[in-house]
N, C-alpha and C. Protein backbone atom coordinates (compact mmCIF):
# COMPACT_ATOMS: atom_id res chain seq x y z
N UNK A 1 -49.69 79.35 -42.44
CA UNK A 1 -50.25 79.15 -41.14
C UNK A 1 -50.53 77.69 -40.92
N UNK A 2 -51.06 76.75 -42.52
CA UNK A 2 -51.02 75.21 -42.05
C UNK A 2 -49.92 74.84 -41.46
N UNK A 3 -48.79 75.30 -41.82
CA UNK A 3 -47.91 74.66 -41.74
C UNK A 3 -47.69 74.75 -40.11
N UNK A 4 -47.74 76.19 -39.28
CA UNK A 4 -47.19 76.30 -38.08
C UNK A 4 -48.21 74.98 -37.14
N UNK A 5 -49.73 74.92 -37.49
CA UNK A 5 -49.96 74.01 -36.85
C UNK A 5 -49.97 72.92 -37.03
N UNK A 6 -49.32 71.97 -38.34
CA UNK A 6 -49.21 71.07 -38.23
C UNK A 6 -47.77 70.52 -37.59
N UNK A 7 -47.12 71.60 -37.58
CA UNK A 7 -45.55 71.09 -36.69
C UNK A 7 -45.91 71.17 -35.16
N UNK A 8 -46.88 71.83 -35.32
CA UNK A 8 -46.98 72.05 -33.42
C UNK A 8 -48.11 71.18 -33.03
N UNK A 9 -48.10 70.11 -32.51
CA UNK A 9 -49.14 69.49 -32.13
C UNK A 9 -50.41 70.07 -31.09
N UNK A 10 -49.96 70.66 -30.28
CA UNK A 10 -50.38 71.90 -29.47
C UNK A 10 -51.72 72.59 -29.97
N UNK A 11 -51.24 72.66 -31.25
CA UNK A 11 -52.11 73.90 -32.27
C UNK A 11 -52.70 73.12 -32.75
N UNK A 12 -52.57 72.08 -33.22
CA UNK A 12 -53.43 71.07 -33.99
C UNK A 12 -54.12 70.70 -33.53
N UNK A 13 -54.14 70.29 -31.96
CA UNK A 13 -55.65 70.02 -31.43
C UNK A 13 -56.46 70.82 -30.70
N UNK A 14 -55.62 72.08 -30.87
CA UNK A 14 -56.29 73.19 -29.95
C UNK A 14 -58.08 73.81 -31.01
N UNK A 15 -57.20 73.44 -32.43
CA UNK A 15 -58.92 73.92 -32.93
C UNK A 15 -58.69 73.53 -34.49
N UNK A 16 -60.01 73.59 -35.48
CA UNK A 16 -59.61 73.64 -36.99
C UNK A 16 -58.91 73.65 -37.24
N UNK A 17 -58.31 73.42 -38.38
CA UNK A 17 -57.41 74.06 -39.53
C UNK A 17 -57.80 75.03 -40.20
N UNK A 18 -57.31 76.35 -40.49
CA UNK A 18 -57.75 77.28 -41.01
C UNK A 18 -56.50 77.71 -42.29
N UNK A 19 -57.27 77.87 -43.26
CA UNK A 19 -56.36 77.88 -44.31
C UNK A 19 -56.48 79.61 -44.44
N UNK A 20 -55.83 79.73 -45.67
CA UNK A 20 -55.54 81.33 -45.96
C UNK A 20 -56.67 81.72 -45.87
N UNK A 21 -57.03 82.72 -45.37
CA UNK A 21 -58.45 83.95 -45.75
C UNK A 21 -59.79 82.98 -45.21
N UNK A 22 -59.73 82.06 -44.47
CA UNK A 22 -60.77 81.77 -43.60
C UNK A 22 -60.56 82.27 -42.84
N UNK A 23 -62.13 82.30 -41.81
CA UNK A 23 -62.22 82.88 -40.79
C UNK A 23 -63.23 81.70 -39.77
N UNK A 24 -62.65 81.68 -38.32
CA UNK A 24 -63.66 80.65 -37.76
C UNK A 24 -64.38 80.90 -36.86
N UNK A 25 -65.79 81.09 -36.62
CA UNK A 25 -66.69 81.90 -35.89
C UNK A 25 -66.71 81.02 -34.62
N UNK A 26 -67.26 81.61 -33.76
CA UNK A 26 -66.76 81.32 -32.59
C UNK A 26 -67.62 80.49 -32.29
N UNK A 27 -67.79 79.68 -31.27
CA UNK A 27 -68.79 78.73 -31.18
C UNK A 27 -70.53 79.25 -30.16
N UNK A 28 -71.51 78.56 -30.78
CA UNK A 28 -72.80 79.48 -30.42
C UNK A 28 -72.96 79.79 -28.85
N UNK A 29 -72.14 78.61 -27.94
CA UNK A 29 -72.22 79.25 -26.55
C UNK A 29 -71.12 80.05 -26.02
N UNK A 30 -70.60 80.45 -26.93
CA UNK A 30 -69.48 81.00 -26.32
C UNK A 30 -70.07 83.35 -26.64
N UNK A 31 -71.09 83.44 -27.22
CA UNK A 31 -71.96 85.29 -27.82
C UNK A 31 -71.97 85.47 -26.44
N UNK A 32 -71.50 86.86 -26.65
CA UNK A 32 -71.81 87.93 -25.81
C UNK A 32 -73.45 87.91 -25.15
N UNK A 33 -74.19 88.05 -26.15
CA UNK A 33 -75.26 87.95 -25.56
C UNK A 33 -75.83 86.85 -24.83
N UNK A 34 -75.54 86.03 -24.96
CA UNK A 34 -75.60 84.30 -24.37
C UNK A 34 -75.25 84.03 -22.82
N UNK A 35 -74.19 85.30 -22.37
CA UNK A 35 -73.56 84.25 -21.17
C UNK A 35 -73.57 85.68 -20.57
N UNK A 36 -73.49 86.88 -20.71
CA UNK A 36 -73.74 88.07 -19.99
C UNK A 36 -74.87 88.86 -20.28
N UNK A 37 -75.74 89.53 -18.99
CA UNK A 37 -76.50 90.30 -19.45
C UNK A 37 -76.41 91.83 -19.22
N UNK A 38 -77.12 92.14 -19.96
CA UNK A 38 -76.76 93.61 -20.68
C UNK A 38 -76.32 94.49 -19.86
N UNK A 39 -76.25 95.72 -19.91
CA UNK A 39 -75.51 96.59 -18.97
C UNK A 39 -77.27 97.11 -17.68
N UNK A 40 -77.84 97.21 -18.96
CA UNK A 40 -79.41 97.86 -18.37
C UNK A 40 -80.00 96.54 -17.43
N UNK A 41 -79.73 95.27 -18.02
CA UNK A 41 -80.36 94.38 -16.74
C UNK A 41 -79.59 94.31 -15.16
N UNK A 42 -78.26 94.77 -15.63
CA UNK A 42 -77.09 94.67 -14.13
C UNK A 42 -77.78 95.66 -13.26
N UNK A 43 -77.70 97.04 -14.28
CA UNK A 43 -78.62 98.18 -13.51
C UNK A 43 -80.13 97.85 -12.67
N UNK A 44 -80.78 97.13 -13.67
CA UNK A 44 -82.04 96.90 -13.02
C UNK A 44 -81.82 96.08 -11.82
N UNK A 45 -81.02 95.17 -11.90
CA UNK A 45 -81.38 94.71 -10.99
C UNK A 45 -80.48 95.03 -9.71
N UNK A 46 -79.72 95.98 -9.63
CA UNK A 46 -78.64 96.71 -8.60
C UNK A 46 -79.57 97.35 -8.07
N UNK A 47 -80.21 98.00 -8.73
CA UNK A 47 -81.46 99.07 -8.41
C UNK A 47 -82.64 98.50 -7.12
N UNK A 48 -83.49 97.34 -8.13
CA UNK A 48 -84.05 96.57 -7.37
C UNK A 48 -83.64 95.94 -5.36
N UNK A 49 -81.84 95.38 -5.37
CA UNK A 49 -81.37 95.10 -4.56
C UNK A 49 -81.67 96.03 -3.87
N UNK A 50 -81.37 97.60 -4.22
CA UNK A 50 -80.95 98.59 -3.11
C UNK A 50 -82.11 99.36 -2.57
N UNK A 51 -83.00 99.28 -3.39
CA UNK A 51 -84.16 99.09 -3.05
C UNK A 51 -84.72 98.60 -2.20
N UNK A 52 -84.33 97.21 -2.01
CA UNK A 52 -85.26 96.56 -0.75
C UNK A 52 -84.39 96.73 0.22
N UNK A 53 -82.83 96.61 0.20
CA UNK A 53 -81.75 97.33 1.35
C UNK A 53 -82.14 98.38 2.06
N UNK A 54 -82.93 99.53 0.98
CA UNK A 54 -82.86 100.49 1.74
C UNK A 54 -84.70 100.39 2.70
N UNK A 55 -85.18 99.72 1.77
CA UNK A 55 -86.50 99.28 2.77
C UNK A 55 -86.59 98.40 3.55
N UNK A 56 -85.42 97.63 3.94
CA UNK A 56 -85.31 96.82 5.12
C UNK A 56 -84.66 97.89 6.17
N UNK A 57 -83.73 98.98 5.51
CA UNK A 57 -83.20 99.78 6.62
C UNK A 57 -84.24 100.54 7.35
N UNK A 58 -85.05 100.94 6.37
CA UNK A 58 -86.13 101.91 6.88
C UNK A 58 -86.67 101.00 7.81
N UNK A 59 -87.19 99.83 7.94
CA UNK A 59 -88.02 99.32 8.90
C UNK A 59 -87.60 98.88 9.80
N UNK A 60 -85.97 98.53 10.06
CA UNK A 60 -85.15 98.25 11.04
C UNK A 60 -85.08 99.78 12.02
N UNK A 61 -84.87 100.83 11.45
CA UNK A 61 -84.98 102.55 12.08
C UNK A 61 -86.19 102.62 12.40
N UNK A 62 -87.29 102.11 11.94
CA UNK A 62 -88.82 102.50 12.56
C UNK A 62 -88.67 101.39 13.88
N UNK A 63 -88.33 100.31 13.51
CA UNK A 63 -88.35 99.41 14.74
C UNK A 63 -87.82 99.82 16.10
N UNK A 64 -86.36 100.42 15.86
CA UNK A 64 -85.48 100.96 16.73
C UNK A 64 -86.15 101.86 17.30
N UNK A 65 -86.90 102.85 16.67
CA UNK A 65 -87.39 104.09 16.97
C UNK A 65 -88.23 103.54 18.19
N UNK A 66 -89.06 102.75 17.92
CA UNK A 66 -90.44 102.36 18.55
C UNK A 66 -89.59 101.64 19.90
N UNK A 67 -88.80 100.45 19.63
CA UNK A 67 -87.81 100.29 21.10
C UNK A 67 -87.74 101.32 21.82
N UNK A 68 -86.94 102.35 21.38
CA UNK A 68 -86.60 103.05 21.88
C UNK A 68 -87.75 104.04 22.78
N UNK A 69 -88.55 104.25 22.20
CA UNK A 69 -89.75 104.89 22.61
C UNK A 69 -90.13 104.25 23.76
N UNK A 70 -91.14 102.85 23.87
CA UNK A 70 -91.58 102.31 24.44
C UNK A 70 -90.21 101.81 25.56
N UNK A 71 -89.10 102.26 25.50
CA UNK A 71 -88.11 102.03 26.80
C UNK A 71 -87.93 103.41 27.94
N UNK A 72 -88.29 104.04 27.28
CA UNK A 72 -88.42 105.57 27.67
C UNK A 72 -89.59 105.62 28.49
N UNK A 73 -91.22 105.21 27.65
CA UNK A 73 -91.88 104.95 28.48
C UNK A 73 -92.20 103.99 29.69
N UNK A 74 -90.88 103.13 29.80
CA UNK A 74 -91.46 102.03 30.61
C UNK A 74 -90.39 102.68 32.08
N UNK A 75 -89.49 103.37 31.31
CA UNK A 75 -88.62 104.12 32.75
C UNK A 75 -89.47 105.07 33.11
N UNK A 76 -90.07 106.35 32.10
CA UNK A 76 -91.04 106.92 33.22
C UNK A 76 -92.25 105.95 33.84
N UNK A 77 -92.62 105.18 33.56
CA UNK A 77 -93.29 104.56 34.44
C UNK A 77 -92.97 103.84 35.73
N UNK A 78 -92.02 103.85 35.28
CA UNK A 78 -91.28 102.57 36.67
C UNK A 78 -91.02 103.93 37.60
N UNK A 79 -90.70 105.00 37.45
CA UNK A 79 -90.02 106.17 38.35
C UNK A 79 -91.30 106.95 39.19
N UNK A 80 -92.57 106.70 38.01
CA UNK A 80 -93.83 107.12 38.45
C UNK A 80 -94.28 106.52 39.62
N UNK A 81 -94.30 105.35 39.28
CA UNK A 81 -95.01 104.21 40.12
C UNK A 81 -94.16 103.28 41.01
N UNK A 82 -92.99 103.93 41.37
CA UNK A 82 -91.86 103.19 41.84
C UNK A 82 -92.19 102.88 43.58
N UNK A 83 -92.99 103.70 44.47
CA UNK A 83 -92.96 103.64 45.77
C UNK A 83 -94.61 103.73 45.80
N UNK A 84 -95.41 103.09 44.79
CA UNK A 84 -96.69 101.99 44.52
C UNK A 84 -96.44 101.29 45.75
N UNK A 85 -96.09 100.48 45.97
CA UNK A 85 -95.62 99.30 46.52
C UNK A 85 -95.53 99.73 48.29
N UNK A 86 -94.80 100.55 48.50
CA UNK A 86 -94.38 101.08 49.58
C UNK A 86 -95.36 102.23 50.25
N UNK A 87 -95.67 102.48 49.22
CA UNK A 87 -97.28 103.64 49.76
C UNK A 87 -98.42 102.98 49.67
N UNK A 88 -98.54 101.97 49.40
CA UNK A 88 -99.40 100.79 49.72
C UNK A 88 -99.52 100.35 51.32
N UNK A 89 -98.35 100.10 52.19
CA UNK A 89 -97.86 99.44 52.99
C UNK A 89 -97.92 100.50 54.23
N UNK A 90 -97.60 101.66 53.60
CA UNK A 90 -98.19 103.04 54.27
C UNK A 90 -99.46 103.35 55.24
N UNK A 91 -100.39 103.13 53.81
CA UNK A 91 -101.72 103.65 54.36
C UNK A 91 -101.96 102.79 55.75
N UNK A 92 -101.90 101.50 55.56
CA UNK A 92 -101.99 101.21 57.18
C UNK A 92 -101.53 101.71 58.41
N UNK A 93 -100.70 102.05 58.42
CA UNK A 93 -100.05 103.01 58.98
C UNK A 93 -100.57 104.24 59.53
N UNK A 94 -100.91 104.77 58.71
CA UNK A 94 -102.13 106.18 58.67
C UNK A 94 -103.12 105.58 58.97
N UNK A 95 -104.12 104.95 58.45
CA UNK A 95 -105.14 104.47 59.08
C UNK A 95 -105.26 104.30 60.99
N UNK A 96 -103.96 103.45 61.37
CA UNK A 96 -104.18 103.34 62.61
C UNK A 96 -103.49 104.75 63.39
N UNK A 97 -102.94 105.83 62.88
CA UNK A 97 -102.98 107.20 63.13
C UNK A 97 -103.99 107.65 63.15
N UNK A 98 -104.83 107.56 62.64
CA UNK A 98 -106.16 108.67 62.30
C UNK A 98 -107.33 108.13 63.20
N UNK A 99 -107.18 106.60 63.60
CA UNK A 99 -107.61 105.80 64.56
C UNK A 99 -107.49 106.33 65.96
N UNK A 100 -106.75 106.49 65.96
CA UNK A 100 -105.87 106.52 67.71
C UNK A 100 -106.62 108.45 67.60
N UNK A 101 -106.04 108.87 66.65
CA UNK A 101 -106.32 110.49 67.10
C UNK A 101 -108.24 110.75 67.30
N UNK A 102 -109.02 109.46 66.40
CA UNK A 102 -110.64 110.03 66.52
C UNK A 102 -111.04 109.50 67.71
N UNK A 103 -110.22 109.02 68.65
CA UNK A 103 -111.17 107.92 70.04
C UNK A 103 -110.24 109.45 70.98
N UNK A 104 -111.31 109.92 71.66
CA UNK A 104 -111.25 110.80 72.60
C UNK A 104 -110.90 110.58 73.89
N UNK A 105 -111.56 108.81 73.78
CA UNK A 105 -112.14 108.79 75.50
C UNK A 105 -110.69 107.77 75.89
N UNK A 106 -109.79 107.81 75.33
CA UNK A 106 -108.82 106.56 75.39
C UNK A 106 -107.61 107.23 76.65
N UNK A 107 -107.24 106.40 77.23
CA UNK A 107 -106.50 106.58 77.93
C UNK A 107 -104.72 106.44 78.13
N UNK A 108 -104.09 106.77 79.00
CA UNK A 108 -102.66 106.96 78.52
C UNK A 108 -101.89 105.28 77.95
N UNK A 109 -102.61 104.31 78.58
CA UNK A 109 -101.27 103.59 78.51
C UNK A 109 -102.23 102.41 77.08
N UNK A 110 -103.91 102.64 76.63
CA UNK A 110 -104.39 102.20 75.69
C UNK A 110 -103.60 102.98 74.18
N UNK A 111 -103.53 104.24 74.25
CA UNK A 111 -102.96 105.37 73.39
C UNK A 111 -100.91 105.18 73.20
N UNK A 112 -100.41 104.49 74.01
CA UNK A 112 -99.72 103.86 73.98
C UNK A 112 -99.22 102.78 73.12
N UNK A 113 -100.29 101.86 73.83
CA UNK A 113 -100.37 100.63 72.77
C UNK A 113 -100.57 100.69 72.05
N UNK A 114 -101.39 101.57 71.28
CA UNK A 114 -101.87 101.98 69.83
C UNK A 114 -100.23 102.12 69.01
N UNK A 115 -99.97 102.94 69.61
CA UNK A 115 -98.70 103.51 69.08
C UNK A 115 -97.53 102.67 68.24
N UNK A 116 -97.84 101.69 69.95
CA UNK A 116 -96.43 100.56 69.63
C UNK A 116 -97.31 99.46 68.76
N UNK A 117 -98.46 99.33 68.39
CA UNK A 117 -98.92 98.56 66.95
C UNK A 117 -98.22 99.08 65.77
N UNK A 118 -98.97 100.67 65.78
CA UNK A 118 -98.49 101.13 64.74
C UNK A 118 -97.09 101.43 64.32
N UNK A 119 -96.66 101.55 64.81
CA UNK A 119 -94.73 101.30 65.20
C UNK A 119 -94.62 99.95 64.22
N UNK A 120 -95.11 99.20 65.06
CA UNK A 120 -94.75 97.43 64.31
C UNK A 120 -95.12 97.53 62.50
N UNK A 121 -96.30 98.29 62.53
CA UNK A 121 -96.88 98.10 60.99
C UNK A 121 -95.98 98.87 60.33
N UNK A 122 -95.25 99.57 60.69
CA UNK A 122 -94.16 100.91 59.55
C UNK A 122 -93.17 99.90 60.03
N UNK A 123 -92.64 99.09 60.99
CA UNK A 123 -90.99 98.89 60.62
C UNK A 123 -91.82 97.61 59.51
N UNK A 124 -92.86 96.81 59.78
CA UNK A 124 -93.61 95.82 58.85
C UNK A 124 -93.06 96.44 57.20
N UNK A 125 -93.65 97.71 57.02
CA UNK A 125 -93.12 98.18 55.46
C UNK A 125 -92.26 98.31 55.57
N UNK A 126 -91.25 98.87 56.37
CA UNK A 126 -89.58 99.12 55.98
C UNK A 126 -89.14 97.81 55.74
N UNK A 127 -89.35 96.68 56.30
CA UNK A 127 -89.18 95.41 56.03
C UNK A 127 -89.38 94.94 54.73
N UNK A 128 -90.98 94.97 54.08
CA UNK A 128 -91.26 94.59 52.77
C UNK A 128 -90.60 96.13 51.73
N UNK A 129 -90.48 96.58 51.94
CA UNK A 129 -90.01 97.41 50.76
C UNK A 129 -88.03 97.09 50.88
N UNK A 130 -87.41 96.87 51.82
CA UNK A 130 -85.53 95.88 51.72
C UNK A 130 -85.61 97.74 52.48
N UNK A 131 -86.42 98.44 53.79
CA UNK A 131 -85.36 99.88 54.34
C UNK A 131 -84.99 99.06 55.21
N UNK A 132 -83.67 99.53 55.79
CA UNK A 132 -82.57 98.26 56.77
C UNK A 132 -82.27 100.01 57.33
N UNK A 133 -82.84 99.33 58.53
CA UNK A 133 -82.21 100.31 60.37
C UNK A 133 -80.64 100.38 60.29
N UNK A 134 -80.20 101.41 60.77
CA UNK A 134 -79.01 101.77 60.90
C UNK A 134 -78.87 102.34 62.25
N UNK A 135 -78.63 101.13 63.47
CA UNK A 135 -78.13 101.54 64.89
C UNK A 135 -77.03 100.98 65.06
N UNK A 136 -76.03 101.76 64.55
CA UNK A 136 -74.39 101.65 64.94
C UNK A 136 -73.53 101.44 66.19
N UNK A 137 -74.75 101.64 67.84
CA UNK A 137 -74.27 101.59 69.04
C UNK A 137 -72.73 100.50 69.03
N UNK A 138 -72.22 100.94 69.61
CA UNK A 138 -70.97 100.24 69.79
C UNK A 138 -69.61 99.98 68.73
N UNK A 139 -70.24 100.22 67.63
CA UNK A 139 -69.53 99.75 66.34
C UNK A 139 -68.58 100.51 66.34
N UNK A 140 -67.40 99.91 65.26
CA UNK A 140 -66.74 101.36 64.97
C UNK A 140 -67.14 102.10 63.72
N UNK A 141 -66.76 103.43 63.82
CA UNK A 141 -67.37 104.26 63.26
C UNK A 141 -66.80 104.03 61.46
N UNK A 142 -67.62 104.47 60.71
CA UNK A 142 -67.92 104.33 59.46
C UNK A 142 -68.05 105.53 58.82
N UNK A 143 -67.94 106.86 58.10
CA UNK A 143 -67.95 107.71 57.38
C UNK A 143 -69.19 107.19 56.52
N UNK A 144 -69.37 105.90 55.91
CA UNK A 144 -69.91 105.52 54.49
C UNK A 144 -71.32 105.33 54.92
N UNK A 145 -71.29 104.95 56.67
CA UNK A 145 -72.97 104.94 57.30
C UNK A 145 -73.10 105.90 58.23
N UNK A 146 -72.03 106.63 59.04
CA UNK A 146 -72.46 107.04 60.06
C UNK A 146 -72.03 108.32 59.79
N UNK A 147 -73.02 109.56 60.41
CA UNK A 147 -72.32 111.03 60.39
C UNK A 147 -71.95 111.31 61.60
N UNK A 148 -70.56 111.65 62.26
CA UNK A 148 -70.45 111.95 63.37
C UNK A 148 -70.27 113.59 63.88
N UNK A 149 -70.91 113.51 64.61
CA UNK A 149 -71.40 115.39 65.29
C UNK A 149 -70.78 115.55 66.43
N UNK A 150 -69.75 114.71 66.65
CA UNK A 150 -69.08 115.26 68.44
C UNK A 150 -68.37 114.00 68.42
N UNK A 151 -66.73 113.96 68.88
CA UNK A 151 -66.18 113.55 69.51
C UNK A 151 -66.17 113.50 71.49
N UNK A 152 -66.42 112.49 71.93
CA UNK A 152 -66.42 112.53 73.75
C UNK A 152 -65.23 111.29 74.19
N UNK A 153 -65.45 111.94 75.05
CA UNK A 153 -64.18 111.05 75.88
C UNK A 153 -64.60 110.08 76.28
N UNK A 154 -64.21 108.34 76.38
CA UNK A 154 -65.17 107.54 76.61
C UNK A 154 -64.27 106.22 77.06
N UNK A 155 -64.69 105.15 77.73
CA UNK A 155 -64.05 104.12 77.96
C UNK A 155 -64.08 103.28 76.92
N UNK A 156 -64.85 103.27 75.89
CA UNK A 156 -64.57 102.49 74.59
C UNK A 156 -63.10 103.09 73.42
N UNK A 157 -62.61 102.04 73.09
CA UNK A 157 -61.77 102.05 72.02
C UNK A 157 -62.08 103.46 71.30
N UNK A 158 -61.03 103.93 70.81
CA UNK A 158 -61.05 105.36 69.56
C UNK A 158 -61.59 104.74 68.56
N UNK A 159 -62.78 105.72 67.99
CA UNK A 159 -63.26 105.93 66.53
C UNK A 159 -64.55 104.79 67.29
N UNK A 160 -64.73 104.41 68.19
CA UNK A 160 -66.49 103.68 68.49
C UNK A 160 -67.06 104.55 68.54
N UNK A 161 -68.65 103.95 67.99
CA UNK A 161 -69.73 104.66 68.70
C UNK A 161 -70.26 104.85 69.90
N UNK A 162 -70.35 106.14 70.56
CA UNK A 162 -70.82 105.52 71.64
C UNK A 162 -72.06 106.01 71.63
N UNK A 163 -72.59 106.71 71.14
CA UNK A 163 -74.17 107.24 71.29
C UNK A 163 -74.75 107.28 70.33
N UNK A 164 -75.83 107.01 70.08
CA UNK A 164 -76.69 107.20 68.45
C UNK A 164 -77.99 108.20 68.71
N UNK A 165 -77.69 109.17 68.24
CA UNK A 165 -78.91 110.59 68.19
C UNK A 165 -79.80 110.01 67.77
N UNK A 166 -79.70 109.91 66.38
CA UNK A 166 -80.79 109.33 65.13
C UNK A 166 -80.36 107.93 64.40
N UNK A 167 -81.27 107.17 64.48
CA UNK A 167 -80.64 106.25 63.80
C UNK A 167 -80.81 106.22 62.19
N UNK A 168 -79.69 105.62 61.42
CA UNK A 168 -79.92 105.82 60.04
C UNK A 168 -80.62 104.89 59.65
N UNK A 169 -80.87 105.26 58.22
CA UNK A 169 -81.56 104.21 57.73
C UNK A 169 -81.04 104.08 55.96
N UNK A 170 -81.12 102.86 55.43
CA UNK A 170 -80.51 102.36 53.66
C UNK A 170 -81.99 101.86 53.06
N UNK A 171 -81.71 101.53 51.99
CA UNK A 171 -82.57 101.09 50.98
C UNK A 171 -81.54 99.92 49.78
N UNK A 172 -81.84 99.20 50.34
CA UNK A 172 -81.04 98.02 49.87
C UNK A 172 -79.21 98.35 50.31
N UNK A 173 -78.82 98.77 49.14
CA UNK A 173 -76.97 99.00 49.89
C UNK A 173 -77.12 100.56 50.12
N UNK A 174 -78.29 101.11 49.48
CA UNK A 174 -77.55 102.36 49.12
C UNK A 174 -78.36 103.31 50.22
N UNK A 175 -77.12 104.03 50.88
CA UNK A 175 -77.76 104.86 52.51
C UNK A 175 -78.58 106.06 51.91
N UNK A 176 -79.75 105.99 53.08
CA UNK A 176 -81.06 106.87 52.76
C UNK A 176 -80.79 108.57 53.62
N UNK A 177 -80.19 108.02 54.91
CA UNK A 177 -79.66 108.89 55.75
C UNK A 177 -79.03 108.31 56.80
N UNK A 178 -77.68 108.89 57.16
CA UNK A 178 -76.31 108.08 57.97
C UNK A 178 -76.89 108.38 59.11
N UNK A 179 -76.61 107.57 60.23
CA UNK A 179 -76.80 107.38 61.52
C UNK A 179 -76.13 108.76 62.39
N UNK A 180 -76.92 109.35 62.92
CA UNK A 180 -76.11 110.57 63.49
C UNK A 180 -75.24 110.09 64.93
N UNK A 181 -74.43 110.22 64.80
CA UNK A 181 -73.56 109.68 66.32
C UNK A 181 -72.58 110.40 66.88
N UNK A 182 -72.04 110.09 67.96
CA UNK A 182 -70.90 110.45 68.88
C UNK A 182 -70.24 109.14 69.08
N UNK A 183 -68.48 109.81 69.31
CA UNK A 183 -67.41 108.76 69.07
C UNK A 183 -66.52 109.14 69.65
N UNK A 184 -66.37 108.12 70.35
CA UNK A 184 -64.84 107.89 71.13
C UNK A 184 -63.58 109.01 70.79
N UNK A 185 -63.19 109.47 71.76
CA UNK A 185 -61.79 110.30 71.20
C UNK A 185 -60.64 109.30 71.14
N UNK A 186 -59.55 109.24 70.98
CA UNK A 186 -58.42 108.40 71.21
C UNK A 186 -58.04 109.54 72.06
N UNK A 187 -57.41 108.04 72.67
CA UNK A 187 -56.88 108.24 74.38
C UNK A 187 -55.87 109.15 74.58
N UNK A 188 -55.71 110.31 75.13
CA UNK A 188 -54.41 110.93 74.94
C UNK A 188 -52.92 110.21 75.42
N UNK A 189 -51.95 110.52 75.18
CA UNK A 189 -50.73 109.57 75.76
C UNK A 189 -49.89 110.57 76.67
């Protein structure tokens, strides 16, 4: 075996010379025990990891839970208390109703005026709460705002309005109740 490494330079500086029936122990940093640890510390500490994995999961699911909860409660509340605002704006309203009906001694055109106040104070809330009037007179007709209950014969263009029963009314885009109307026939030929 001297011999193979002294022809091979390779071998010769790769380590000792080792003659017959030696043996060359390995060097002290190179033990098993030295540079890996045991099978039971890998465990321990896999253990440990999954451990707090699984107690960060748990408190991420309690968190969620509680989101979730407190979003639930904040929609029934908002649905509860949603026309707060608008039944606020109300009572005035009533008030000068209940006004007008306790004065006995009032006369036609004072009982009147009352009226057309209180008139002003309700379109006042339809205003602050975004309700938008729907008087279609003249327009052409719309399916998406207007319900029409009678076709008439009329000097306006086919498909106009020409009469408004009831007027409708929306709540921001979205219609509360369509304008009841009558509409133009097209012209026969």
């Amino acid at each position: 075996m001297q011999e193979v490494q002294q022809d091979n330079p390779a071998l010769a500086e790769a380590g000792p010379k080792v003659g017959a029936g030696e043996t060359v122990a390995p060097p002290p940093e190179a033990t098993a025990t030295d540079t890996m640890p045991s099978l039971e510390e890998l465990l321990k500490a896999a253990e440990l990891k999954a451990a707090e994995h699984h107690d960060a999961w748990l408190r991420a699911k309690a968190e969620t839970e509680n989101l979730r909860r407190r979003a639930q409660e904040d929609v029934s509340k908002a649905h509860k208390f949603a026309a707060e605002k608008f039944a606020g704006e109300l009572l005035a309203v009533k008030d000068s109703l209940e006004a007008a009906l306790a004065n006995e001694t009032q006369t036609v055109d004072a009982l009147k005026a009352g009226v057309e106040l209180t008139l002003k104070q309700l379109v006042a809330a339809f205003e602050k709460s975004s309700v938008k009037e729907l008087n279609p007179l003249g327009e052409k007709f719309d399916p998406h705002f207007h319900q029409a209950i009678a076709m008439v014969d009329a000097e306006q263009e086919a498909n106009t309005v020409v009469s408004v029963l009831q007027k409708g009314y929306a709540l921001h885009d979205r219609i509360l109740r369509p304008a009841l109307v009558t509409v133009a026939k097209p012209k026969a030929a």
